[in-house]
N, C-alpha and C. Protein backbone atom coordinates (compact mmCIF):
# COMPACT_ATOMS: atom_id res chain seq x y z
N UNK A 1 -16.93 -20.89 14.94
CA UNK A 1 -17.88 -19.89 15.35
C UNK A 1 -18.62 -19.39 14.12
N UNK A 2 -19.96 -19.18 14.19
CA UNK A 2 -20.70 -18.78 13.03
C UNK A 2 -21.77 -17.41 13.56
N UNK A 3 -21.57 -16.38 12.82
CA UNK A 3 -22.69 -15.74 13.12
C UNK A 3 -23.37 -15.28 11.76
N UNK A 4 -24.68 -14.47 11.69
CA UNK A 4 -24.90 -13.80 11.10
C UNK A 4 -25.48 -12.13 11.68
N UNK A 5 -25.03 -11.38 10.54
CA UNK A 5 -24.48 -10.40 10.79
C UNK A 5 -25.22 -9.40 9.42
N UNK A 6 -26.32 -7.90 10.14
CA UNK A 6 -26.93 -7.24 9.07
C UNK A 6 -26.46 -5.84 9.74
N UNK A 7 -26.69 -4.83 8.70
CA UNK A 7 -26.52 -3.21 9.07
C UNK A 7 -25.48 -2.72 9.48
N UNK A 8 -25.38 -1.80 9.56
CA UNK A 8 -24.58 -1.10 9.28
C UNK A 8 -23.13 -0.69 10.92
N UNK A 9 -24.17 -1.12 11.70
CA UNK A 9 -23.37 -0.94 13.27
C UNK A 9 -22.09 -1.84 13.17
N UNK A 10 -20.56 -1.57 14.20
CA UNK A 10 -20.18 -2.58 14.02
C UNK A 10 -20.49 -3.50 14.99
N UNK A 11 -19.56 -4.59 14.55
CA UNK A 11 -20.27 -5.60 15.38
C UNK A 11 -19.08 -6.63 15.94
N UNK A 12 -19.15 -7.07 17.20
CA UNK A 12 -18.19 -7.72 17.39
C UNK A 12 -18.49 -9.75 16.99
N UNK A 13 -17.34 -9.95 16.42
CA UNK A 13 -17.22 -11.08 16.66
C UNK A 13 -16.11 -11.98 17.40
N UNK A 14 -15.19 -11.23 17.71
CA UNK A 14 -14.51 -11.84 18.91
C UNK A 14 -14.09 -11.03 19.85
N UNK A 15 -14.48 -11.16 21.40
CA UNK A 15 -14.57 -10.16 22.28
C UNK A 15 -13.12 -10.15 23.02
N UNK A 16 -12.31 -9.23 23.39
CA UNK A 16 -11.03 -9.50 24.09
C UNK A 16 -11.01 -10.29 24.71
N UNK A 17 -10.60 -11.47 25.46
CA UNK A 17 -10.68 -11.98 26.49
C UNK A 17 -11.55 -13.72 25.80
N UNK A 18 -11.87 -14.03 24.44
CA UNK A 18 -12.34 -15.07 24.10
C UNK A 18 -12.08 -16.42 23.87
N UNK A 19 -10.48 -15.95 23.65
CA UNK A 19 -9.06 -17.08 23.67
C UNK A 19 -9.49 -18.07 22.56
N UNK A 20 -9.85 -17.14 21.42
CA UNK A 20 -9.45 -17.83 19.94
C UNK A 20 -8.25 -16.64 19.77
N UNK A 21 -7.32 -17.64 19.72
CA UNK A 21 -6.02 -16.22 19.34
C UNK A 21 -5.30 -17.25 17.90
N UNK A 22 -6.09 -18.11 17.60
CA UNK A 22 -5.61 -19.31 16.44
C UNK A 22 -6.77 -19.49 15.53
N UNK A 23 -7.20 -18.38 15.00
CA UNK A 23 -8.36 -18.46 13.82
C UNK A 23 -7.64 -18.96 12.51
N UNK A 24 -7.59 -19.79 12.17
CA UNK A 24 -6.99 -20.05 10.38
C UNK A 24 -7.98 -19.75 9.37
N UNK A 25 -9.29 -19.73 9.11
CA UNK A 25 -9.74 -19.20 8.21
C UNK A 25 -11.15 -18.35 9.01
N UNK A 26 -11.56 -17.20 7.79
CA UNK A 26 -12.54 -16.74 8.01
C UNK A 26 -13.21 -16.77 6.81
N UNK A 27 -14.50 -16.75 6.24
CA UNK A 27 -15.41 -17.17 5.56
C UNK A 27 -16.21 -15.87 5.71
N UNK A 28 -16.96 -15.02 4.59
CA UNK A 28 -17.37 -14.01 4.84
C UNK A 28 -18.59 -14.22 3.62
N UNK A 29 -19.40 -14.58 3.64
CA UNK A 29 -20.95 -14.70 2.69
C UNK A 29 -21.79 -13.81 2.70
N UNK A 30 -21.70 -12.89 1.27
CA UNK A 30 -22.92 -11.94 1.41
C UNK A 30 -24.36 -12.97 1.09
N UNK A 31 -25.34 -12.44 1.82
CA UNK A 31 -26.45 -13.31 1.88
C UNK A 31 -27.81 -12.62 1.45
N UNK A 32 -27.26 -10.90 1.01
CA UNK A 32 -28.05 -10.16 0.29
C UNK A 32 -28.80 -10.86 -0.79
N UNK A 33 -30.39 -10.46 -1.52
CA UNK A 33 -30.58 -10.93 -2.45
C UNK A 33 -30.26 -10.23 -3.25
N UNK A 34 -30.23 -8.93 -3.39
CA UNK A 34 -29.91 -8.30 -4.97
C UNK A 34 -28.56 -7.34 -4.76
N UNK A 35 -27.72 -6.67 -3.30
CA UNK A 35 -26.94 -6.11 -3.31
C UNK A 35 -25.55 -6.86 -2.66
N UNK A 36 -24.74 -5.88 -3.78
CA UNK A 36 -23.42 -6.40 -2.84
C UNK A 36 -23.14 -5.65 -1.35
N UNK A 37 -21.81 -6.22 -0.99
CA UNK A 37 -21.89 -5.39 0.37
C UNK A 37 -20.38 -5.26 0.49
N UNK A 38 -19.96 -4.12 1.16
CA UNK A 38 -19.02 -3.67 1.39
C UNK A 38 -18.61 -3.75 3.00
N UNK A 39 -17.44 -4.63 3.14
CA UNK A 39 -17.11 -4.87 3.94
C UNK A 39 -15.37 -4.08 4.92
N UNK A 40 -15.69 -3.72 6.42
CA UNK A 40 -14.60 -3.34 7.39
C UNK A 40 -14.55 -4.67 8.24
N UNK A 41 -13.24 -5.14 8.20
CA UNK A 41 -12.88 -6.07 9.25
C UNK A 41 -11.80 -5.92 9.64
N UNK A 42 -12.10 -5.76 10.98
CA UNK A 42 -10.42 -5.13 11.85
C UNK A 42 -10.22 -5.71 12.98
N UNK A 43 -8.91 -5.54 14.03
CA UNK A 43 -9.19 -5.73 14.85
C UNK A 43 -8.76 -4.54 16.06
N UNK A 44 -9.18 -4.35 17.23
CA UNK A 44 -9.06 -3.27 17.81
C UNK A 44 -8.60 -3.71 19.19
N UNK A 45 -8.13 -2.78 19.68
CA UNK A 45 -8.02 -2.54 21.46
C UNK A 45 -8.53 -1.72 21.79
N UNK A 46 -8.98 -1.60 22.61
CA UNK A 46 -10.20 -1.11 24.03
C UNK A 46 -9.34 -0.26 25.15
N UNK A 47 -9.85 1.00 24.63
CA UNK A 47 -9.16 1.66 26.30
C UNK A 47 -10.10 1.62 27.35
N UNK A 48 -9.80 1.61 28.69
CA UNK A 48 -10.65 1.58 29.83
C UNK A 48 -11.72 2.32 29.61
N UNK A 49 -12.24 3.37 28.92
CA UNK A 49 -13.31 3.77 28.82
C UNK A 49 -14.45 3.13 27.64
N UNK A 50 -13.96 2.10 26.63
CA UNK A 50 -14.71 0.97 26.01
C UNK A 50 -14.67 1.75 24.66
N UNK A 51 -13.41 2.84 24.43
CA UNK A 51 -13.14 3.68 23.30
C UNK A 51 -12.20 2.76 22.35
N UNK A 52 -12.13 2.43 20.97
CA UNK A 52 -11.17 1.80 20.09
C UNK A 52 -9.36 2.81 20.58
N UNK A 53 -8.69 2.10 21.05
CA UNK A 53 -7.43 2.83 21.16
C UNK A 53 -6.10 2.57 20.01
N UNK A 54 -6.54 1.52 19.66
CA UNK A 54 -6.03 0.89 18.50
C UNK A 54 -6.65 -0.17 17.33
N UNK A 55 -7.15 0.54 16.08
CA UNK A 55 -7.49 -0.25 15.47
C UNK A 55 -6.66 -0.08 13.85
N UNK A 56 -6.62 -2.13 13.77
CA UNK A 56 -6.19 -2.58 12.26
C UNK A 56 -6.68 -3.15 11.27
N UNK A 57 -7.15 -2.52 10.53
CA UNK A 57 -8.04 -2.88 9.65
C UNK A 57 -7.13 -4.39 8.51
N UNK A 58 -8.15 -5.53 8.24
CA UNK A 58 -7.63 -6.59 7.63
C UNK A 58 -8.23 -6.18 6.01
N UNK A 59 -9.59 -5.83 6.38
CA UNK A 59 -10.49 -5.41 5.29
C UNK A 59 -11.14 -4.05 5.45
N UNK A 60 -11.05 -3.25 4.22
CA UNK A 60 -11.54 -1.73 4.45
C UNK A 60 -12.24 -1.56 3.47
N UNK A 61 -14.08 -1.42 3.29
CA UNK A 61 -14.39 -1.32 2.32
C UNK A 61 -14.33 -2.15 1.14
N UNK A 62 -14.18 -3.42 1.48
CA UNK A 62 -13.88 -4.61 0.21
C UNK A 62 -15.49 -5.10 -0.14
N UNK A 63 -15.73 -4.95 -1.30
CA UNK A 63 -16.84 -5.68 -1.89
C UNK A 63 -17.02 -6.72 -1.75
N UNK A 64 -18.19 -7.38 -1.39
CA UNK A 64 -18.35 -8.92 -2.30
C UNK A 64 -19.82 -8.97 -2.73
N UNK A 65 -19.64 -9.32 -3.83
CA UNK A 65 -20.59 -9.48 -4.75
C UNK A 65 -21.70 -10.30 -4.18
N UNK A 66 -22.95 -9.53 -4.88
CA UNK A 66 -24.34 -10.31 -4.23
C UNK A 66 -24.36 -11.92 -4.42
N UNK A 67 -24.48 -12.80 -3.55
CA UNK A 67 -24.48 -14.15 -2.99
C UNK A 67 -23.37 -14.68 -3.64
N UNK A 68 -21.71 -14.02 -3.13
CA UNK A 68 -20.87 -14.32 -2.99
C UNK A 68 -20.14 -14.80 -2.19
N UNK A 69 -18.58 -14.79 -1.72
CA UNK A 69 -17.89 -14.97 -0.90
C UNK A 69 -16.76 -14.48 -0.77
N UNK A 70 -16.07 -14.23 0.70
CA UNK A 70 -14.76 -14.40 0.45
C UNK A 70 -14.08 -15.04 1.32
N UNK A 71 -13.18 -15.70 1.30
CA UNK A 71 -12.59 -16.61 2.15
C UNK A 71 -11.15 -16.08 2.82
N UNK A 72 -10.61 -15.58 3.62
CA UNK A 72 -9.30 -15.16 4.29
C UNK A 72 -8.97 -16.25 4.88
N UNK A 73 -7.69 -16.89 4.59
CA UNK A 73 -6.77 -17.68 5.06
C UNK A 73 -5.32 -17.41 5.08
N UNK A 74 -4.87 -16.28 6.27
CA UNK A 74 -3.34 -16.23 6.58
C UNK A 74 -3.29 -16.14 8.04
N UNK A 75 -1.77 -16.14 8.19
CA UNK A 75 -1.12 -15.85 9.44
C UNK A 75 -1.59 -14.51 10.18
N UNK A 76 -2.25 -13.55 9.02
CA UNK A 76 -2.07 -12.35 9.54
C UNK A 76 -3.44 -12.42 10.88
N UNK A 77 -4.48 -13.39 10.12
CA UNK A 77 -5.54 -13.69 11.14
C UNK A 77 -4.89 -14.00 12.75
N UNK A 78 -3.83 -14.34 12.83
CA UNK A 78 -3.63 -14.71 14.47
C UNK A 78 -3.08 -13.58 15.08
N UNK A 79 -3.90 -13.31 15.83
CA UNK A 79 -3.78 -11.99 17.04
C UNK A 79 -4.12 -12.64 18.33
N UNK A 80 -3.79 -11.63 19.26
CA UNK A 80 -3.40 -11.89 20.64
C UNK A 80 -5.38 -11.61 21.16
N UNK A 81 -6.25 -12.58 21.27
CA UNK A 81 -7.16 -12.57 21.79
C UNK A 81 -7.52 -13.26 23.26
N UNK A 82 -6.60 -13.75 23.99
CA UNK A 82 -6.61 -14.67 24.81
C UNK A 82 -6.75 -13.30 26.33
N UNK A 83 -6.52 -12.07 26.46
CA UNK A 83 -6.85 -11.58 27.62
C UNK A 83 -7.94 -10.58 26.95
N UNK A 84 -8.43 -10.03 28.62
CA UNK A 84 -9.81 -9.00 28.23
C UNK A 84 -9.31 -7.98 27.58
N UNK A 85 -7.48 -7.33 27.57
CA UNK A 85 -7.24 -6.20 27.37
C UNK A 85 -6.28 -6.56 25.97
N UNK A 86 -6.62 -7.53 25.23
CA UNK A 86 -6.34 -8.24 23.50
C UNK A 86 -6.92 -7.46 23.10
N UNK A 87 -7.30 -8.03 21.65
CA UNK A 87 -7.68 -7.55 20.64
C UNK A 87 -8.72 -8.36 20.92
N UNK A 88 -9.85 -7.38 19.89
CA UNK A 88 -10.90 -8.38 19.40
C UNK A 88 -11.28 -8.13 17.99
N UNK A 89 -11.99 -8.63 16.94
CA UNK A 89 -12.64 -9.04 16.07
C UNK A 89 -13.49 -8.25 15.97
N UNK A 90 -13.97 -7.18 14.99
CA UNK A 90 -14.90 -6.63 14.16
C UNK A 90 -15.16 -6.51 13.12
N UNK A 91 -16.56 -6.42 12.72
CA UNK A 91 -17.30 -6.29 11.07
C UNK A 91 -17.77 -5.09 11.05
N UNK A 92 -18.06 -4.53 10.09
CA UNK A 92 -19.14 -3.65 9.58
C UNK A 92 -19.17 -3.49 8.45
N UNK A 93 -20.39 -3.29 8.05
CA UNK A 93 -21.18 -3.33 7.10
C UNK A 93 -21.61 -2.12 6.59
N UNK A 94 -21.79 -1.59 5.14
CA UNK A 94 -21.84 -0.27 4.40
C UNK A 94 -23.38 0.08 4.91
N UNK A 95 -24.13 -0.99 4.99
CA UNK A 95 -26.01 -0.47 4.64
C UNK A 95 -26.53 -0.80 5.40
N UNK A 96 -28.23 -0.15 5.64
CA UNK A 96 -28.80 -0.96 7.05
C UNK A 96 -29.42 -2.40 6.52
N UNK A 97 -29.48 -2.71 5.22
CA UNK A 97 -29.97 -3.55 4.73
C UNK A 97 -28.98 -4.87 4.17
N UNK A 98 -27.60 -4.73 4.22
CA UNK A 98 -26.53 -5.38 4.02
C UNK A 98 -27.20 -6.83 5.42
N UNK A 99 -26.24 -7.97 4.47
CA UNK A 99 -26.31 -8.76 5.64
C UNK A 99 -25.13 -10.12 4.79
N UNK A 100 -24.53 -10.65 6.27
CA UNK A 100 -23.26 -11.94 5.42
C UNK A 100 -23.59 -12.48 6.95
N UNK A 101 -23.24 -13.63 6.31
CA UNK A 101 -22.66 -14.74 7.33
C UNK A 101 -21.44 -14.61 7.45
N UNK A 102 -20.64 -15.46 8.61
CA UNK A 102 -19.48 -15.34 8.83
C UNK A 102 -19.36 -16.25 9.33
N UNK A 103 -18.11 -17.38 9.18
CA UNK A 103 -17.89 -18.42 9.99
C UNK A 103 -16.34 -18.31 10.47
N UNK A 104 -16.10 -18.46 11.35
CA UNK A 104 -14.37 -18.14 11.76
C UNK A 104 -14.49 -20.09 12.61
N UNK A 105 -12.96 -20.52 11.93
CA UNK A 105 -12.36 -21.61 11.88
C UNK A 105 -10.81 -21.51 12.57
């Protein structure tokens, strides 16, 4: 799965219910030209009202340097995404002008 991904909102990249629950790597490319970007990647549960009821952050605020990378490859990536009421996959981004690619493997 590849997206790209700018500003500051978060943003989902894997929705409960998507049944990647076996991601082995994630790939995170700032694609800024002159800034770095500071990166949240977590994953959360959803209460019936579409409120975060539980969220775990993998990354909080981690830099990566302007037209850098970072690459995450562990176990800790496999979470329970296979029903609507899983976890899912989020980014966010420090700036409205921030922007990375992301490829999840």
């Amino acid at each position: 799965m590849y997206s790209s991904i700018s500003g500051p909102a978060d943003t989902v990249l894997l929705s409960p219910g998507d049944g990647v629950s076996n991601a082995k790597t994630i790939h995170i490319t700032n694609t800024h030209a002159s800034d770095a970007v500071l990166v949240d990647l977590y994953i959360s549960i959803l209460s019936r009202g579409g409120v975060a009821s539980s969220t775990y952050y993998i990354l909080k605020s981690h830099s990566i340097a302007v037209k850098s990378y970072l690459n995450l490859e562990s176990s800790i990536l496999s979470f329970n995404n296979n029903s609507s009421t899983g976890f899912g996959l989020y980014i966010a981004l420090n700036a409205a002008d921030s922007e990375v690619d992301v490829l999840i493997k």
